[in-house]
Protein backbone atom coordinates (compact mmCIF):
# COMPACT_ATOMS: atom_id res chain seq x y z
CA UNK A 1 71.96 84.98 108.79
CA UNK A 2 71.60 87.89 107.24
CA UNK A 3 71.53 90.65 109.95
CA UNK A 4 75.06 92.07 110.35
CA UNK A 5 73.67 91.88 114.20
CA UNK A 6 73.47 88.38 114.32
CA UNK A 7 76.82 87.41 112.33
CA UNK A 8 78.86 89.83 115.15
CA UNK A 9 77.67 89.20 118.58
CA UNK A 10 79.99 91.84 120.45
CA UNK A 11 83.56 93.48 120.00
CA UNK A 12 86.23 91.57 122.23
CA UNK A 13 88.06 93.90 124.49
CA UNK A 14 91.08 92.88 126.03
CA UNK A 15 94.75 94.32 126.56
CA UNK A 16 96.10 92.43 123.44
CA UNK A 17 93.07 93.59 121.25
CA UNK A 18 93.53 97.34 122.34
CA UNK A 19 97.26 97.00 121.22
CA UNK A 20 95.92 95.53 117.99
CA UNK A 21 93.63 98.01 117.47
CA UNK A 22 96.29 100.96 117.59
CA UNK A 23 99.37 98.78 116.08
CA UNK A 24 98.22 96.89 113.64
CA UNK A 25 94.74 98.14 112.32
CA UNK A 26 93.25 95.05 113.52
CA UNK A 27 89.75 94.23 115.72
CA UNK A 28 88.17 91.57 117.65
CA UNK A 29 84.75 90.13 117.62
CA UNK A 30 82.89 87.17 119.30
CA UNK A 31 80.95 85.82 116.43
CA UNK A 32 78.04 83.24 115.87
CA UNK A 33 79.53 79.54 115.83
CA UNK A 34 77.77 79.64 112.31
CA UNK A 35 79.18 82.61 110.59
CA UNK A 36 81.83 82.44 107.53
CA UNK A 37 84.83 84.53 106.61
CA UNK A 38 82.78 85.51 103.89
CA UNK A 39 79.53 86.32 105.99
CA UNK A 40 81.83 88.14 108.77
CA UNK A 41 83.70 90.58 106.31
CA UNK A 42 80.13 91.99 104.44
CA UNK A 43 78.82 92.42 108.58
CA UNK A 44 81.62 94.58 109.41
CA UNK A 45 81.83 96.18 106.35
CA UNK A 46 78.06 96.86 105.93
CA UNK A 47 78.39 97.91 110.07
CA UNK A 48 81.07 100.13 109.80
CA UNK A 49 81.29 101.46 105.79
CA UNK A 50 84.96 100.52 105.93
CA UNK A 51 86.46 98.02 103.73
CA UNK A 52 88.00 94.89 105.51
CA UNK A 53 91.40 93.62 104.25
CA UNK A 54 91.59 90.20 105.86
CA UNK A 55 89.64 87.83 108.49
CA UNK A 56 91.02 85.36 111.03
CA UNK A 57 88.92 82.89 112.74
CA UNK A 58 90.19 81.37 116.37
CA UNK A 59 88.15 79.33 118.77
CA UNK A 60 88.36 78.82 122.41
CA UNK A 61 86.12 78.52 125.31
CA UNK A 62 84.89 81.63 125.00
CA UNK A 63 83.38 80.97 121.68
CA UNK A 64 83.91 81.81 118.00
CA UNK A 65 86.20 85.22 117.62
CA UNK A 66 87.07 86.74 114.26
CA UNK A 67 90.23 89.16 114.09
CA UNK A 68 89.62 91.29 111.28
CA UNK A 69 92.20 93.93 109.77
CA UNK A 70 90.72 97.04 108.55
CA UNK A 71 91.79 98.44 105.17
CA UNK A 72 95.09 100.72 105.52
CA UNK A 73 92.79 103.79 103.95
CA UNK A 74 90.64 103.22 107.34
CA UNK A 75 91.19 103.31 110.92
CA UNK A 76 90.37 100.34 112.99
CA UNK A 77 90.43 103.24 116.28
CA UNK A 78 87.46 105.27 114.54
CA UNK A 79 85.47 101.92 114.58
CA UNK A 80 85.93 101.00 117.98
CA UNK A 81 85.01 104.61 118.93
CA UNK A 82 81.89 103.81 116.99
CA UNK A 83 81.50 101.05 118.68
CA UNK A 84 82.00 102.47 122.05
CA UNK A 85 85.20 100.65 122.93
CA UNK A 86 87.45 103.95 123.67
């Protein structure tokens, strides 16, 4: 898995992830059931040319979904608008 494509499947929009987003720097991903912390920081890094401070895993029945806080020097809001969340 070396495509950053592969590794982040799609952002995760939702009220709670919006509020993230603006509050606390952080966004949401649905991820491949295979990917690392490791694996998951270089794809959004290498996606966005930001530097990623810290990655949280959850599961749930939706899949695999990685909260990842941007790097304070960054703005998690200019990446979603990359993204085309906003």
């Amino acid at each position: 898995m070396n495509n950053p494509y592969d590794i982040l499947l799609k952002p995760f929009v939702t009220e709670k992830s919006m509020l993230q987003i603006e509050r606390e720097n952080k966004i949401w991903f649905i991820v491949n059931e295979k990917a690392t912390r490791n694996q998951i920081k270089k794809a959004v890094e290498n996606i966005s040319g930001m530097k990623v401070e810290d990655v949280n895993i959850m599961r749930d029945k939706e899949g695999k979904k990685a909260i990842v806080k941007i790097a304070k020097s960054f703005s998690a809001e200019e990446l979603a608008t990359k993204l085309g969340i906003f």
